[in-house]
C-alpha atoms as a PDB file:
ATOM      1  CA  UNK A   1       0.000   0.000   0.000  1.00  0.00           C
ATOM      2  CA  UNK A   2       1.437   3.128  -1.177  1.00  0.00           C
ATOM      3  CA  UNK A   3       1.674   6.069   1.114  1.00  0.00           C
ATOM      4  CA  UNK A   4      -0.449   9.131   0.593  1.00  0.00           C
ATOM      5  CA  UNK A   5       2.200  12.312  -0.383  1.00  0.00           C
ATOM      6  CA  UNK A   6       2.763  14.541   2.942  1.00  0.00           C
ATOM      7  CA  UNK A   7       1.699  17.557   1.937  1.00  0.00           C
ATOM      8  CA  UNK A   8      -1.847  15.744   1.357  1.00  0.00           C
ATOM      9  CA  UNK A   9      -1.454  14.384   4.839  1.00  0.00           C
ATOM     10  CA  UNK A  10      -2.440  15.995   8.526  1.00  0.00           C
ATOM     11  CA  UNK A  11      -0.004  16.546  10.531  1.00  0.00           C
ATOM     12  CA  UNK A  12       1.560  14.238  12.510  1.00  0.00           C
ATOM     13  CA  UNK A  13       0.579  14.230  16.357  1.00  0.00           C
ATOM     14  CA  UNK A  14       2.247  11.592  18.851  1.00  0.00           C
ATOM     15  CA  UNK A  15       1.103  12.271  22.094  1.00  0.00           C
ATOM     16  CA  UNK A  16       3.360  11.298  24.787  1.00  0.00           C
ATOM     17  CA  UNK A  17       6.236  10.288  22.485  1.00  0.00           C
ATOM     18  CA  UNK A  18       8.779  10.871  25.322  1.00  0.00           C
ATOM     19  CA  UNK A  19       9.100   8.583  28.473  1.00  0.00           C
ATOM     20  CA  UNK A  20       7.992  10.803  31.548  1.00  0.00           C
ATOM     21  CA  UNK A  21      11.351   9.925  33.088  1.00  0.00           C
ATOM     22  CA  UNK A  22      12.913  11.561  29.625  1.00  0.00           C
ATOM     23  CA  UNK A  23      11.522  14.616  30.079  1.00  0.00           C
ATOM     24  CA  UNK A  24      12.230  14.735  33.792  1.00  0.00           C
ATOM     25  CA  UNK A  25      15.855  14.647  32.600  1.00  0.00           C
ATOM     26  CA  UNK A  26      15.786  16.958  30.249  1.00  0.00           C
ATOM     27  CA  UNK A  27      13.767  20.074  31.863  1.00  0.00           C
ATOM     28  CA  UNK A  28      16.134  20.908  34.392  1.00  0.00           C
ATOM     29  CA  UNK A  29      18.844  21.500  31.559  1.00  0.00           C
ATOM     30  CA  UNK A  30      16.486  23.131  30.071  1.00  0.00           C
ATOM     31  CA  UNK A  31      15.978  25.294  33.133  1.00  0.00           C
ATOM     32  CA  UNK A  32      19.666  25.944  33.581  1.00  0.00           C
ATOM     33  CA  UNK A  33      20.766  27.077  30.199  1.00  0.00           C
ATOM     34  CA  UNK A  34      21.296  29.642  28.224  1.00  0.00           C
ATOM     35  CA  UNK A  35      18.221  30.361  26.252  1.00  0.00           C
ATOM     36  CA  UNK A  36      18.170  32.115  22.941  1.00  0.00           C
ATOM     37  CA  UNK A  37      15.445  33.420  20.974  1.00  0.00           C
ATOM     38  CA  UNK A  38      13.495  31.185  17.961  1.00  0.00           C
ATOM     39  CA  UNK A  39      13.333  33.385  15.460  1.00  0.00           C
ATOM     40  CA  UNK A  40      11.675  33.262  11.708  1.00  0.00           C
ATOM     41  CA  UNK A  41      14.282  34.045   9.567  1.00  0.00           C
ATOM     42  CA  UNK A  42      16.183  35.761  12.222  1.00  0.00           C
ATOM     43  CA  UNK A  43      13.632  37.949  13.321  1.00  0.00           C
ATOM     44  CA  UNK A  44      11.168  37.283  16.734  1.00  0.00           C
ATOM     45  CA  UNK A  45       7.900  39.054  17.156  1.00  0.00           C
ATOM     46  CA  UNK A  46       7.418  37.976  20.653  1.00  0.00           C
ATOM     47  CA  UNK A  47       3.976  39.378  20.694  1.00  0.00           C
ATOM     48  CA  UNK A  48       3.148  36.036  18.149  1.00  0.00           C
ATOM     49  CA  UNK A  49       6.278  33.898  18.867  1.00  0.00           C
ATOM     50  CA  UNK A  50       6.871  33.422  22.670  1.00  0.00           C
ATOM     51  CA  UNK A  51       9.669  30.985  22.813  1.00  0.00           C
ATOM     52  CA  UNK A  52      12.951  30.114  23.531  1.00  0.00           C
ATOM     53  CA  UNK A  53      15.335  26.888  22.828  1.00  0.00           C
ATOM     54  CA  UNK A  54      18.041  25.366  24.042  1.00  0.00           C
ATOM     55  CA  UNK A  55      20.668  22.359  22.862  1.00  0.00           C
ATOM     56  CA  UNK A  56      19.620  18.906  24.147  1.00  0.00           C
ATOM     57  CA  UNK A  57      22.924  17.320  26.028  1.00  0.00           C
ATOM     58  CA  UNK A  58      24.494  14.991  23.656  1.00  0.00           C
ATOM     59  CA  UNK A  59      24.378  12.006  26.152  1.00  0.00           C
ATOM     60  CA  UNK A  60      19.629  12.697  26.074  1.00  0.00           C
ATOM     61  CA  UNK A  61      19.717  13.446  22.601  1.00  0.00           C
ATOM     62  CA  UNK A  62      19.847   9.762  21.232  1.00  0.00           C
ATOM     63  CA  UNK A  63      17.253   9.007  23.765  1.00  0.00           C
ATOM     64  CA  UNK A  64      14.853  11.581  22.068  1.00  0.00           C
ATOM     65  CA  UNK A  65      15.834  10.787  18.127  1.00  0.00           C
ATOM     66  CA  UNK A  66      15.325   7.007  19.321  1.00  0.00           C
ATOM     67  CA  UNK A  67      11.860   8.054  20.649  1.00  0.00           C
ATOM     68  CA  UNK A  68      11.369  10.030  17.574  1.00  0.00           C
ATOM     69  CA  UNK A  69      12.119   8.680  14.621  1.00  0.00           C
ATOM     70  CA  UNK A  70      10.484   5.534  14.757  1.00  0.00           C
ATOM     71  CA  UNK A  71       7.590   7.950  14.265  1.00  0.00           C
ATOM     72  CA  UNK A  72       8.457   9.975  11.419  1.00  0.00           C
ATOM     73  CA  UNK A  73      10.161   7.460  10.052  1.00  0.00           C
ATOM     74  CA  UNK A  74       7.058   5.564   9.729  1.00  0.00           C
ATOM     75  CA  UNK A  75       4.992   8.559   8.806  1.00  0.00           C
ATOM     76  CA  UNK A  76       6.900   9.532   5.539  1.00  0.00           C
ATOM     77  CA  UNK A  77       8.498   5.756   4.459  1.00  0.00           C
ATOM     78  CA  UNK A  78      11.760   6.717   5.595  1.00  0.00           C
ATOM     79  CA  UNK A  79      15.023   6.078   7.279  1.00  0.00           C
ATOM     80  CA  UNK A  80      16.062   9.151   8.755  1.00  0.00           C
ATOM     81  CA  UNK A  81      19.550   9.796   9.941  1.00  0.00           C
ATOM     82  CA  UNK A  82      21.407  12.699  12.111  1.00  0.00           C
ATOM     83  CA  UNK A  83      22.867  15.427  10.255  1.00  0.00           C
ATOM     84  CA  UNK A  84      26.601  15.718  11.278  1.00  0.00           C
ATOM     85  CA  UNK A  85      27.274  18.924  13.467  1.00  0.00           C
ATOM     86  CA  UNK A  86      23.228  19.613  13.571  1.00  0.00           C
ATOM     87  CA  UNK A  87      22.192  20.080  17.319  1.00  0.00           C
ATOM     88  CA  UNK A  88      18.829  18.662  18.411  1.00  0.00           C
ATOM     89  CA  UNK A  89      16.980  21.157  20.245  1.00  0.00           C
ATOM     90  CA  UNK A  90      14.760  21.998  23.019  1.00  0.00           C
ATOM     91  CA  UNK A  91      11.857  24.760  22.271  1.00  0.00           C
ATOM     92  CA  UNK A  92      10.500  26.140  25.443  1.00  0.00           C
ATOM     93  CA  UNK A  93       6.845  28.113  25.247  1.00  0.00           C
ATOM     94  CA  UNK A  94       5.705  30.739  27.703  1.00  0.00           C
ATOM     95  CA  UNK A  95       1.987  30.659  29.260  1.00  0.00           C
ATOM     96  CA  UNK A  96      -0.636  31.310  27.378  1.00  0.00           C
ATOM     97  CA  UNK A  97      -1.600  29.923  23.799  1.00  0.00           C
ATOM     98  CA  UNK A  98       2.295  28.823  23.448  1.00  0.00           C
ATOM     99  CA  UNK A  99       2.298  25.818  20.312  1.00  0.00           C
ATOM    100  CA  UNK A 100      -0.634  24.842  18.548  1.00  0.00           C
ATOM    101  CA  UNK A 101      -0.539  21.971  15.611  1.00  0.00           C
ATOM    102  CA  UNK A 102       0.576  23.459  12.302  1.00  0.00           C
ATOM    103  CA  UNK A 103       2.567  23.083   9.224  1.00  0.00           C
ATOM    104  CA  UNK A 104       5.125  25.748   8.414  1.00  0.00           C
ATOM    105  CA  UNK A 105       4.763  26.696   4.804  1.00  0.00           C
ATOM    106  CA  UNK A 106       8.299  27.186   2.499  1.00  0.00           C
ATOM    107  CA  UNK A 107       8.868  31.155   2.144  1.00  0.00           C
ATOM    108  CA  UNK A 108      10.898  32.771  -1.018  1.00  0.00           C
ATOM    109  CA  UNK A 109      14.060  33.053   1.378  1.00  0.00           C
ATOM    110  CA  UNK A 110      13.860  29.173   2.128  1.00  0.00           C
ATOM    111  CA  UNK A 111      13.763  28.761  -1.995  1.00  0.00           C
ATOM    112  CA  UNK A 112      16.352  31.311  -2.552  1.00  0.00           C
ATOM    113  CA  UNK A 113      18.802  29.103  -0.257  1.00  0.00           C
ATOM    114  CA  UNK A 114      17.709  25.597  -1.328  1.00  0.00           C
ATOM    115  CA  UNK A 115      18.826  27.036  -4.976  1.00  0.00           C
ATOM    116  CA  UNK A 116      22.475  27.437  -3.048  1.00  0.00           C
ATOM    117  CA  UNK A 117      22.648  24.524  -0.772  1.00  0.00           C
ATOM    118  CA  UNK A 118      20.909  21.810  -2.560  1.00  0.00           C
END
């Protein structure tokens, strides 16, 4: 049975994909790190983007990719791999409305680069 494209797709929602013990680990780095702002192409309107991330410890981030990618691996018929020198990250959302389910759409910057870096 051949998968339906992704873009056709919903997106994909996995409730409680990390362990509660995971998570226990990983919010107190969160906690004690520098934070730094998630922008959109550099720039952060905090009145619609309250957030901040931070770089998961190398020795939790295999835990989360493990818990992870079994998902979207599944989801879009892939194997997915790390990218060399890529840091997986934390996003951290302030009260209030913080992250709702969406799908980020590509902007003319995003094609401008592709063109560049393939």
């Amino acid at each position: 049975m051949a998968l339906v494209p992704w873009h056709l797709r919903g997106p994909l929602v996995v409730e409680e994909v990390l362990t509660a013990q995971l998570c226990n680990d990983l919010l107190p780095h969160f906690k004690s790190s520098d934070e730094r702002p998630r922008s959109y192409q550099g720039i952060v309107d905090e009145s619609q983007r309250d957030c901040a991330l931070v770089e998961v410890p190398y020795e939790l981030a295999d835990f989360v990719t493990q818990a992870v990618n079994q998902h979207v691996d599944k989801y879009f018929g892939i194997e997915s791999i790390p990218v060399a020198g890529q840091s997986l990250l934390i996003y951290g959302y302030g009260q209030g409305v913080g992250f709702v389910t969406h799908r980020d759409e590509v902007t003319e910057v995003e094609l401008e680069r592709a063109e560049g870096n393939g």
